[in-house]
C-alpha atoms as a PDB file:
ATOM      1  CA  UNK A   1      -5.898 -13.340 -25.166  1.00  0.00           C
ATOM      2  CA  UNK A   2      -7.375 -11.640 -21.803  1.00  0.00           C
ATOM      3  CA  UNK A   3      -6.489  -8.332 -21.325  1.00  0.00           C
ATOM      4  CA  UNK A   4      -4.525  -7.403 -18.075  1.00  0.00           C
ATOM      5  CA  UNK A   5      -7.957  -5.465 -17.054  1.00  0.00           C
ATOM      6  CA  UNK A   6      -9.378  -8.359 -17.685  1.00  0.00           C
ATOM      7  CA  UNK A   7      -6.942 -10.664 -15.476  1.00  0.00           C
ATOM      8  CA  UNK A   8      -7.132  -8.204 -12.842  1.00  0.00           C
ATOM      9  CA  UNK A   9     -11.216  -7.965 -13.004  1.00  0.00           C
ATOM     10  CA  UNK A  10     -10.937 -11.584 -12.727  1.00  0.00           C
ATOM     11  CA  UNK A  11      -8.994 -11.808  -9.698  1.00  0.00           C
ATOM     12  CA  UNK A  12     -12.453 -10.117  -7.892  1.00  0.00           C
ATOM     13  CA  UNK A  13     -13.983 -13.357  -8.150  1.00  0.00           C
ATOM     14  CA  UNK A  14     -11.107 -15.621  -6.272  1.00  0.00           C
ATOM     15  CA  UNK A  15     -10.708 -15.465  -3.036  1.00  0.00           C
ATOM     16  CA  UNK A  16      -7.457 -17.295  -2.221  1.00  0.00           C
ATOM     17  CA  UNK A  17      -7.730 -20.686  -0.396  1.00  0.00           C
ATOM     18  CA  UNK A  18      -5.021 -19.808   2.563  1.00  0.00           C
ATOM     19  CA  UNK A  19      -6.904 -16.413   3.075  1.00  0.00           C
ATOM     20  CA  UNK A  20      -7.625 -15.839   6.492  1.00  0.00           C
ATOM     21  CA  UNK A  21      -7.349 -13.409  10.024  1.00  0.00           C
ATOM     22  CA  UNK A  22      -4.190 -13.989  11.977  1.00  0.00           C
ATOM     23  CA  UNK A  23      -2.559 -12.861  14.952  1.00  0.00           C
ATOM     24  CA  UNK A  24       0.378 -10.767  15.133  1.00  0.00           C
ATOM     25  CA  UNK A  25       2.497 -14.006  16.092  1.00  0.00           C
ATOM     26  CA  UNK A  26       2.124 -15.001  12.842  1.00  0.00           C
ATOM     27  CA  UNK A  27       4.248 -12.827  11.181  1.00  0.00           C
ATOM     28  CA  UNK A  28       7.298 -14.325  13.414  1.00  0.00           C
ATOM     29  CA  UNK A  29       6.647 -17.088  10.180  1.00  0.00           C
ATOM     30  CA  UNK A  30       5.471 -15.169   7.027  1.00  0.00           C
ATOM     31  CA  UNK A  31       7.422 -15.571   4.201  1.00  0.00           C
ATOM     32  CA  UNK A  32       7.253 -14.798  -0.031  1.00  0.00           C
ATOM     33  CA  UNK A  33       8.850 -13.355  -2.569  1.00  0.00           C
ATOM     34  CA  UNK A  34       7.105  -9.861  -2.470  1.00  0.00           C
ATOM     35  CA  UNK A  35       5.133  -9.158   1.006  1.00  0.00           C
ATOM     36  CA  UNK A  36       2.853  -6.143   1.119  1.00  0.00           C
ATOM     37  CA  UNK A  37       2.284  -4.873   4.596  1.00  0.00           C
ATOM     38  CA  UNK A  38      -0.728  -2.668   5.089  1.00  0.00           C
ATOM     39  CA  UNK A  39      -1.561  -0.354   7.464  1.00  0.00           C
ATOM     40  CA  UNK A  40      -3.820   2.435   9.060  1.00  0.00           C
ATOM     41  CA  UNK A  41      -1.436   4.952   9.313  1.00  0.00           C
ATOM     42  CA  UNK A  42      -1.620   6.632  12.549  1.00  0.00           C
ATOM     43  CA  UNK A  43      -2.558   3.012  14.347  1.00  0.00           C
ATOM     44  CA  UNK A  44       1.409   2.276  15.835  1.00  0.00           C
ATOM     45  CA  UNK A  45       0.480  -1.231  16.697  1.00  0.00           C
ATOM     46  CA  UNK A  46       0.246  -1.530  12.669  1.00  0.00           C
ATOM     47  CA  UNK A  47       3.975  -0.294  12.627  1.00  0.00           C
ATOM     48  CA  UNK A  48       5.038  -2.945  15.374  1.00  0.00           C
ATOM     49  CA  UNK A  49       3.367  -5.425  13.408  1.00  0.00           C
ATOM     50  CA  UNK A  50       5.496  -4.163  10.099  1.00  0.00           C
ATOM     51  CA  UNK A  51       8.514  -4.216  12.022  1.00  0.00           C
ATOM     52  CA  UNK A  52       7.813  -7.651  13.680  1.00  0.00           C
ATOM     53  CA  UNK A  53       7.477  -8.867   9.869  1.00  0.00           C
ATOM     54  CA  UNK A  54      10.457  -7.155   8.334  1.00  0.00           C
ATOM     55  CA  UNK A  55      12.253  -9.185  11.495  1.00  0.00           C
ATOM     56  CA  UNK A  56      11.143 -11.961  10.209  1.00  0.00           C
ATOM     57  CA  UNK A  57      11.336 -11.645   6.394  1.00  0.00           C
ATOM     58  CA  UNK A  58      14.850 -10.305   6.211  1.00  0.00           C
ATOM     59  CA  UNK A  59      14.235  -8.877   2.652  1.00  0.00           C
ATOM     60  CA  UNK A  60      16.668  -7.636   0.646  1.00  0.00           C
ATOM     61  CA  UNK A  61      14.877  -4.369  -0.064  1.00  0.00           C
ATOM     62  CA  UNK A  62      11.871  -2.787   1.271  1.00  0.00           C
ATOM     63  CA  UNK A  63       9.670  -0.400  -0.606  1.00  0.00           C
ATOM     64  CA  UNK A  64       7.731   2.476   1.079  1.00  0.00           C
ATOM     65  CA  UNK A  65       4.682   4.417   0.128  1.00  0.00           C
ATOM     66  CA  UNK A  66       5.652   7.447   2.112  1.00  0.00           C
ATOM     67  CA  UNK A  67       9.122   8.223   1.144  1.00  0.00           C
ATOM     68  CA  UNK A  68      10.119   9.666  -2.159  1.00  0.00           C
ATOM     69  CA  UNK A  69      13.278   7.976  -4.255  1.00  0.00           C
ATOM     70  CA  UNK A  70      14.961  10.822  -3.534  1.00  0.00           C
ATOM     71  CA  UNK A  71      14.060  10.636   0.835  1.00  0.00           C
ATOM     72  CA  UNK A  72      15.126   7.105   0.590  1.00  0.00           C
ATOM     73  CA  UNK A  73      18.225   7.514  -1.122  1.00  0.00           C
ATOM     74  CA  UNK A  74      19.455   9.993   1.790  1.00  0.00           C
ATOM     75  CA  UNK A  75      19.138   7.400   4.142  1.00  0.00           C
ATOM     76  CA  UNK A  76      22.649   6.344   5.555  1.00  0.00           C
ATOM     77  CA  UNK A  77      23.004   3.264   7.732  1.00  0.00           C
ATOM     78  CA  UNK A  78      24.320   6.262  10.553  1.00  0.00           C
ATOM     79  CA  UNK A  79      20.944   7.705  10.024  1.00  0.00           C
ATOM     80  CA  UNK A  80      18.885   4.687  11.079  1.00  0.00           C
ATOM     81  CA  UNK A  81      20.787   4.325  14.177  1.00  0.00           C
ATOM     82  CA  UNK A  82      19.569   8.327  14.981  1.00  0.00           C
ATOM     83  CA  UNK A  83      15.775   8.775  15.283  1.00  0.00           C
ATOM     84  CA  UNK A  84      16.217  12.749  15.095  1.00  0.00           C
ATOM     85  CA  UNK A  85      18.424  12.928  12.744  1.00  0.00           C
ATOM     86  CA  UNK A  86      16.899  10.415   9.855  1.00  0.00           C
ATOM     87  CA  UNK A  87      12.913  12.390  11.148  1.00  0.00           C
ATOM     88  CA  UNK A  88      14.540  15.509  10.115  1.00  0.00           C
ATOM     89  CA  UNK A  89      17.146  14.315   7.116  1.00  0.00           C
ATOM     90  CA  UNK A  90      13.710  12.751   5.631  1.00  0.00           C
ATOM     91  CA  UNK A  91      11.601  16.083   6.345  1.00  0.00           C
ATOM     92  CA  UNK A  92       8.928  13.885   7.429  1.00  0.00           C
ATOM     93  CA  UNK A  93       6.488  16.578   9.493  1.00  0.00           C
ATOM     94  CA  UNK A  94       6.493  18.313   6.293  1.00  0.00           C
ATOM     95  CA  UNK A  95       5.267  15.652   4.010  1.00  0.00           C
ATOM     96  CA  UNK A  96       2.253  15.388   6.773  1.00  0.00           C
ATOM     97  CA  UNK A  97       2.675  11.704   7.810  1.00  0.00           C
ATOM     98  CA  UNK A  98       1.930  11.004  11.237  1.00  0.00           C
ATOM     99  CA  UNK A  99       4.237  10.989  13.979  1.00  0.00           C
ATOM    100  CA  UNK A 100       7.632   9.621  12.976  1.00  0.00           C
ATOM    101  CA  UNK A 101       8.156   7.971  16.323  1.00  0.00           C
ATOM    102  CA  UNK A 102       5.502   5.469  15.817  1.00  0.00           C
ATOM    103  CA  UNK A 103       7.106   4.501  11.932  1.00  0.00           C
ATOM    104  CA  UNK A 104      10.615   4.377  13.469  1.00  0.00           C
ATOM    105  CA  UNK A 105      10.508   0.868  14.730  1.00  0.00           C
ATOM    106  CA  UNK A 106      10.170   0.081  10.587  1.00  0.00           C
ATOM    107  CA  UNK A 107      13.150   1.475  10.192  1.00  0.00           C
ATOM    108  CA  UNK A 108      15.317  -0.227  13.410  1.00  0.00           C
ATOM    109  CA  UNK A 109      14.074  -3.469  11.823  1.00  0.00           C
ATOM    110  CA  UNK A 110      15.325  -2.793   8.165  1.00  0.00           C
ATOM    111  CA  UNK A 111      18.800  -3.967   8.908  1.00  0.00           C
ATOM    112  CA  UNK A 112      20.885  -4.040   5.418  1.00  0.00           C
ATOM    113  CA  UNK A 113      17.657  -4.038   3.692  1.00  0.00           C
ATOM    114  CA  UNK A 114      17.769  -1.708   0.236  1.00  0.00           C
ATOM    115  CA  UNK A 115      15.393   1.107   0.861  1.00  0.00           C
ATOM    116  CA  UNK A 116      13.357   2.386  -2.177  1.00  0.00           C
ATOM    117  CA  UNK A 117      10.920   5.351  -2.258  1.00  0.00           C
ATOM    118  CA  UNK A 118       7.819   4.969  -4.162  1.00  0.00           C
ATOM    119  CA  UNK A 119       5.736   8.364  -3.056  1.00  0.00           C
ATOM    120  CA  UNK A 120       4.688  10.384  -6.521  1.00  0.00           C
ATOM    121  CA  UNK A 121       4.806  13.958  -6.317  1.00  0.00           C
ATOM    122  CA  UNK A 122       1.857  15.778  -5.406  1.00  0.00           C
ATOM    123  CA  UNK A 123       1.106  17.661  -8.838  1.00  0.00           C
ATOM    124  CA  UNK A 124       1.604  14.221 -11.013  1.00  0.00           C
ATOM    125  CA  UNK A 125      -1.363  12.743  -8.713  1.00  0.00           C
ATOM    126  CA  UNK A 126      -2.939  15.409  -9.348  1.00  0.00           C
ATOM    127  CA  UNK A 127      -2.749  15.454 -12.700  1.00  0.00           C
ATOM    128  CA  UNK A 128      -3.732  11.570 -12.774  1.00  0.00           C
ATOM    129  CA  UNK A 129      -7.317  12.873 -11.596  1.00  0.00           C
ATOM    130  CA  UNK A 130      -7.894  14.359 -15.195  1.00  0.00           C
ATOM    131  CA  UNK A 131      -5.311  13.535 -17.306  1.00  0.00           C
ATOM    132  CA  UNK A 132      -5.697   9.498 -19.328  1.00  0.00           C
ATOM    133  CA  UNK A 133      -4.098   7.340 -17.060  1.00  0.00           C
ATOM    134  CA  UNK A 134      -1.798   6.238 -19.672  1.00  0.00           C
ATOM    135  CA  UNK A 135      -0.393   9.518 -20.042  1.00  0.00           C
ATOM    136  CA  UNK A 136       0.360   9.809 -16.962  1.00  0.00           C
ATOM    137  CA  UNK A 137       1.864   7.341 -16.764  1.00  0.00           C
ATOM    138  CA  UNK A 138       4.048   6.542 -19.724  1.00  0.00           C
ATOM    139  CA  UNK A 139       4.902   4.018 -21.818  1.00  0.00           C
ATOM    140  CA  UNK A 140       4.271   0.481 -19.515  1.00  0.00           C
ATOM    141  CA  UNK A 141       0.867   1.565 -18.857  1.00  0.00           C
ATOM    142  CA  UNK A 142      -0.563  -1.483 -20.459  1.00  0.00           C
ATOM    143  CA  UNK A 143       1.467  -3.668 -18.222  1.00  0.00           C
ATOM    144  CA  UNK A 144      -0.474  -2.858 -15.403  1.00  0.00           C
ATOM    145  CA  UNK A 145      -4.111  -2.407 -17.544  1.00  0.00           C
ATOM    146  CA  UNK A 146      -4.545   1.942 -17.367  1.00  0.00           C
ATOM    147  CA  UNK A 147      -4.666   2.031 -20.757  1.00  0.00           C
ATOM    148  CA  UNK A 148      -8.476   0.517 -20.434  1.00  0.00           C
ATOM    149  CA  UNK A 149     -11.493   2.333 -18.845  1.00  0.00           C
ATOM    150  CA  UNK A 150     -12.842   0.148 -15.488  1.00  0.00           C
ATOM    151  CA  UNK A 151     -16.500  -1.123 -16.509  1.00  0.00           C
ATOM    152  CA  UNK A 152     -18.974   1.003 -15.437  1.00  0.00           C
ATOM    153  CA  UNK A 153     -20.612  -0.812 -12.638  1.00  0.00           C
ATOM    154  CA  UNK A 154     -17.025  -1.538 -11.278  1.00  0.00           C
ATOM    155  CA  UNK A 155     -16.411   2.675 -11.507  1.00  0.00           C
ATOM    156  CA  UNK A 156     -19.726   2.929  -9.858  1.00  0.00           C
ATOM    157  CA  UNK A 157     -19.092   1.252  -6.700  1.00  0.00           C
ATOM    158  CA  UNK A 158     -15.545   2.934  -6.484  1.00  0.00           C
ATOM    159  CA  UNK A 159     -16.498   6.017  -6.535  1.00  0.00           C
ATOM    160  CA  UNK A 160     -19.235   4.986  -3.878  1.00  0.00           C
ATOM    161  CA  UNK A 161     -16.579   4.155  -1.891  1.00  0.00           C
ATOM    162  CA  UNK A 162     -14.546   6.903  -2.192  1.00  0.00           C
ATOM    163  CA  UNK A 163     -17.461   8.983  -1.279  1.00  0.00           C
ATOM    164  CA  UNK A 164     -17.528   7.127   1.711  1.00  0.00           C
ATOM    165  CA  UNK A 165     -14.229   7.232   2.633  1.00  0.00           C
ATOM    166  CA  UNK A 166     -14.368  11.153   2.485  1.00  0.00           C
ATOM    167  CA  UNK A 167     -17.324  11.136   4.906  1.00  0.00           C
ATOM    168  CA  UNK A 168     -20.006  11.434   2.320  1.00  0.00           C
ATOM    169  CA  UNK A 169     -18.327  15.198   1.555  1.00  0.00           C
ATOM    170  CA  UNK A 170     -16.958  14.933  -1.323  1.00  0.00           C
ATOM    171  CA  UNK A 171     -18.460  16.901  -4.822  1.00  0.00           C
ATOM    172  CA  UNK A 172     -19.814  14.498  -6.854  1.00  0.00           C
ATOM    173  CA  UNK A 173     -17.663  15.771 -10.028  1.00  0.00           C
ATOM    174  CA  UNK A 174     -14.376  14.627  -8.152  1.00  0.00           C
ATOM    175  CA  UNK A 175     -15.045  11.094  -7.569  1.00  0.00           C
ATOM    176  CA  UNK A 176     -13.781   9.773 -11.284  1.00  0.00           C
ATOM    177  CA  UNK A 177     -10.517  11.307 -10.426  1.00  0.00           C
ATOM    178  CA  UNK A 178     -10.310  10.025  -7.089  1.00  0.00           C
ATOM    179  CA  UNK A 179     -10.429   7.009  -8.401  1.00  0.00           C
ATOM    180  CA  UNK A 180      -8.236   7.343 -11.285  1.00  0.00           C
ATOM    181  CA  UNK A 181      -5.617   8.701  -9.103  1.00  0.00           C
ATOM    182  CA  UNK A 182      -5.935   5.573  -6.782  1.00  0.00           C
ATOM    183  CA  UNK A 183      -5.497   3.613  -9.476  1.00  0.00           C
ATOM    184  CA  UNK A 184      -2.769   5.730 -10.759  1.00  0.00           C
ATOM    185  CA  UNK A 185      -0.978   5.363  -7.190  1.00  0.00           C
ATOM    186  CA  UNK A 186      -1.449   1.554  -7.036  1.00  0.00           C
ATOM    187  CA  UNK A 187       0.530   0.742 -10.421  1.00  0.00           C
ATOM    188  CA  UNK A 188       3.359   3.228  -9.540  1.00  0.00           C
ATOM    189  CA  UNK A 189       3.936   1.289  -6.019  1.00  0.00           C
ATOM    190  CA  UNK A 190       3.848  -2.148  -8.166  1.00  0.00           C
ATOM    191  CA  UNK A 191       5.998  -0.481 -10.552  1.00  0.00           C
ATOM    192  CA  UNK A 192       8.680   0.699  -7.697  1.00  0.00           C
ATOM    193  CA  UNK A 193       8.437  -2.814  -6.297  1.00  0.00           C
ATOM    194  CA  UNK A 194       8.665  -4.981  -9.365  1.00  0.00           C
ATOM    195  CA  UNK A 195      12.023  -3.078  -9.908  1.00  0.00           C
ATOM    196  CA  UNK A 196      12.854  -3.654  -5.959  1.00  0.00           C
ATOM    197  CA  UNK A 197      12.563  -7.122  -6.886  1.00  0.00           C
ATOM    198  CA  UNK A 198      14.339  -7.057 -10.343  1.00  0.00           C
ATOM    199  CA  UNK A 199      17.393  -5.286  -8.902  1.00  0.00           C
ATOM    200  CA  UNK A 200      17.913  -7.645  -5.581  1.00  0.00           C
ATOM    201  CA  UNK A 201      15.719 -10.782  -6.497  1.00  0.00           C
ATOM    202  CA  UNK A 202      13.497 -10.630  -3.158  1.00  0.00           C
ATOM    203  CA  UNK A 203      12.632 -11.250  -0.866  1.00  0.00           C
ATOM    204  CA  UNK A 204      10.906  -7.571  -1.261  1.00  0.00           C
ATOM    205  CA  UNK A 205       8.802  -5.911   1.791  1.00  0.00           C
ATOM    206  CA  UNK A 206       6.038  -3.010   0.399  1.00  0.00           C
ATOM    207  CA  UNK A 207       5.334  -0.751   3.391  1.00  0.00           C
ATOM    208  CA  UNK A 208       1.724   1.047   2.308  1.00  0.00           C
ATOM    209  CA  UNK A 209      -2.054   2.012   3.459  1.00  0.00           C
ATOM    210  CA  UNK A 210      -4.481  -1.444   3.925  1.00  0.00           C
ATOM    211  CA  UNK A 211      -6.054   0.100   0.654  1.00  0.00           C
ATOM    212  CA  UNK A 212      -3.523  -1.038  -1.636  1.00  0.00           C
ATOM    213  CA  UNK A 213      -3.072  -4.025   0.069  1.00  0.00           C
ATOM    214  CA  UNK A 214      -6.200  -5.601  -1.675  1.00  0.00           C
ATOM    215  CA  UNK A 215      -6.131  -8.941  -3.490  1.00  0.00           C
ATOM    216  CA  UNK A 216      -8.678  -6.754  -6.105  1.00  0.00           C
ATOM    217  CA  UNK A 217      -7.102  -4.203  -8.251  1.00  0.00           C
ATOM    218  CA  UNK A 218      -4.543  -2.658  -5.909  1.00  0.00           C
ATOM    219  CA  UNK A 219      -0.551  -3.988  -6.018  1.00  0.00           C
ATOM    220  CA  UNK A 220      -0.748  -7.475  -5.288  1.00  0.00           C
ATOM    221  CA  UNK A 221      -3.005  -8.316  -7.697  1.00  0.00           C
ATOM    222  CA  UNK A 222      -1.032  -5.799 -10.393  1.00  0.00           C
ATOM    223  CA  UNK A 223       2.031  -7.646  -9.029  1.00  0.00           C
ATOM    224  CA  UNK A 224       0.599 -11.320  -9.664  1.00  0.00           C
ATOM    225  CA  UNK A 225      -0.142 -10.171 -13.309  1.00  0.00           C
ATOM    226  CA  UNK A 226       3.116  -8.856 -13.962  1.00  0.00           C
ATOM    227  CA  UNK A 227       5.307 -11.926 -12.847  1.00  0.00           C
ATOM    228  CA  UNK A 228       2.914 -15.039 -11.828  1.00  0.00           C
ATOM    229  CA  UNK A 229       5.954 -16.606 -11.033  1.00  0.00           C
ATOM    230  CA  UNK A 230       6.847 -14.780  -7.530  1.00  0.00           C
ATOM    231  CA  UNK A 231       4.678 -15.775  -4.355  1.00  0.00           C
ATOM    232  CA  UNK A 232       2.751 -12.547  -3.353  1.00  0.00           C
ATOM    233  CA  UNK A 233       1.693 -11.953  -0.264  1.00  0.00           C
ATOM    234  CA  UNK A 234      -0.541  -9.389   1.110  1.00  0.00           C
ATOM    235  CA  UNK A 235      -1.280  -8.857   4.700  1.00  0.00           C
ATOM    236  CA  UNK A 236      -4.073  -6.494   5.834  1.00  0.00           C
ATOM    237  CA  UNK A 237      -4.381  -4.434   9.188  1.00  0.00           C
ATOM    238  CA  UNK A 238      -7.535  -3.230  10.055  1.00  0.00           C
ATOM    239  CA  UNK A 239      -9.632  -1.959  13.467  1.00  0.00           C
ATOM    240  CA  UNK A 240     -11.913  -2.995  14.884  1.00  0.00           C
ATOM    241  CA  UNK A 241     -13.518  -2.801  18.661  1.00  0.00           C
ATOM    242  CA  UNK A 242     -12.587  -5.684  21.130  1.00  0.00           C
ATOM    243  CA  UNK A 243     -16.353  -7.185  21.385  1.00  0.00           C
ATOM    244  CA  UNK A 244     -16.707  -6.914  17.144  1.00  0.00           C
ATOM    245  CA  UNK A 245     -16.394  -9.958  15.285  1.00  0.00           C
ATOM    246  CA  UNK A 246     -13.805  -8.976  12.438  1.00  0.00           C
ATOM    247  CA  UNK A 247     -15.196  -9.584   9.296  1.00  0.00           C
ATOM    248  CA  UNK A 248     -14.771 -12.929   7.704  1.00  0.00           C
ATOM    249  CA  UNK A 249     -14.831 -11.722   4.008  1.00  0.00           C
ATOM    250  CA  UNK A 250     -11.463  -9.597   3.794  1.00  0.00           C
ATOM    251  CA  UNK A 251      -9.974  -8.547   0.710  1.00  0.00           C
ATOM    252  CA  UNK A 252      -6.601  -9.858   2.022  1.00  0.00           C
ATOM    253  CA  UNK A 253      -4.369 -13.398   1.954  1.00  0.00           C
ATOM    254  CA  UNK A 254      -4.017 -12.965   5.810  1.00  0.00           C
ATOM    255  CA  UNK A 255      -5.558  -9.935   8.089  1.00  0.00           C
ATOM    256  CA  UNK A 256      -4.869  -8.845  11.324  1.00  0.00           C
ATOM    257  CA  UNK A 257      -7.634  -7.050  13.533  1.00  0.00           C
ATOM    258  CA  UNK A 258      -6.237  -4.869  16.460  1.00  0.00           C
ATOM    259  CA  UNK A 259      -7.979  -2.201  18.438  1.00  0.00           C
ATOM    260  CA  UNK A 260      -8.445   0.828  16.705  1.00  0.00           C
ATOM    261  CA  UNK A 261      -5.852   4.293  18.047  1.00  0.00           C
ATOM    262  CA  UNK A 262      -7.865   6.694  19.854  1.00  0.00           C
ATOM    263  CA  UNK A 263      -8.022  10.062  16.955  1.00  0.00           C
ATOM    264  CA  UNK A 264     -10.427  12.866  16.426  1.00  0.00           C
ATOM    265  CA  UNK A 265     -13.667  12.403  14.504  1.00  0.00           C
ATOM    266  CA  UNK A 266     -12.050  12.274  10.803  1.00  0.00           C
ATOM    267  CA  UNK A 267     -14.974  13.705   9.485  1.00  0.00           C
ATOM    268  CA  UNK A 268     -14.847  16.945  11.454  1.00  0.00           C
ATOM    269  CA  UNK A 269     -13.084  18.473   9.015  1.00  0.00           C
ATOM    270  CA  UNK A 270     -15.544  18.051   6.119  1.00  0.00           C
ATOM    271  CA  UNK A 271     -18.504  19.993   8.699  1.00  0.00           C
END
């Protein structure tokens, strides 16, 4: 019997057959069971876009990376309705998201959706960088494969990218634990929104970062393991420049390109 690693590992090599870039129309129509949503967070055309397919889906609960269970559970239907009030209820400038204006249109769209928190605390990431996964964890770890090393080409080319995503900065002793605690964060949002979906029985919208909206070994593919049965659906948001081609070969089921927000050079602050 294949391991789980080795059902996700397989899931690499397929590329599924209604993958493909769409426009932001699209989502007027997008439908499943369990929808992932990624985004670039401080692009607010990417929360339009989430909103604009919450409108659509109508879920019945809708999971977010950057709340806590305990932030979500203070949300009152009052508090939508107040942008001040729910920014400062949900002590979002202190968790260091960007802007809450440009997330609240997320929120206006949730409607009676359930709202469930799936942010870990700070110290039990941190202790996923050097701690067994499966530890960490607890007891379901095998469910979602952490209880097995990656191979070591696969752990090669993460950490590669990790180093690249931290602007080439990064000491070279961190990068196993960068990518542990990816890893780590990608099973606990599955986790959060295979409950979502046990509790209300879909459909279920997972608000998160492009990253763990990959078809690889981020939550959809942990999520197609766990119940084959639901239709997953990951969506992908991603910038480019208006004269770029966007790349053909994304690691989504759909993708949407839009112009990238103007920001500082993200690497300034590794000079």
């Amino acid at each position: 019997m294949k391991s789980v690693l080795a059902a996700l590992l397989g899931l690499i090599l397929i590329s599924p057959a209604h993958a493909e870039e769409i426009s932001a129309g699209a989502l007027d129509h997008i439908s499943g069971d369990i929808v992932v949503v990624g985004e670039i967070h401080d692009n607010p055309t990417h929360h339009l876009n989430q909103a604009r397919a919450i409108t659509a889906i109508k879920p019945k609960a809708v999971v977010f990376e950057m709340l806590s269970p305990a932030q979500a559970a203070k949300i009152t239907p009052a508090l939508l309705k107040d942008e001040k009030a729910l920014d400062k209820a949900l002590g979002w400038e202190q968790a260091g998201w960007p802007d809450f204006a440009i997330y609240y249109p997320i929120f206006k769209a949730l409607g009676d959706s359930r709202i469930y928190g799936t942010a870990e605390p700070r110290d039990v990431v941190r202790s996923a960088m050097t701690t067994p996964l499966s530890e960490v964890f607890g007891p379901d770890a095998s469910r979602y494969g952490l209880n097995q090393p990656y191979p070591d080409a696969l752990q090669k080319q993460l950490e590669a990218e990790a180093q690249k995503d931290h602007c080439n900065a990064l000491p070279v002793d961190l990068l196993p634990g960068m990518v542990a605690a990816q890893r780590y964060r990608d099973a606990a949002f599955a986790r959060t929104v295979q409950q979502a979906y046990k509790d209300t029985g879909g459909p279920v919208v997972l608000i998160t970062g492009s990253g763990h909206a990959h078809n690889d070994l981020a939550v959809p593919a942990m999520l197609r393991k766990l119940d084959p049965r639901a239709k997953v659906v990951s969506i992908g948001q991603i910038e480019a420049a208006p004269d770029d081609p966007a790349s053909p070969d994304q690691p989504f089921d759909h993708w949407i390109v839009t112009p990238p927000t103007p920001r500082d050079d993200p690497c300034a602050a590794f000079k």
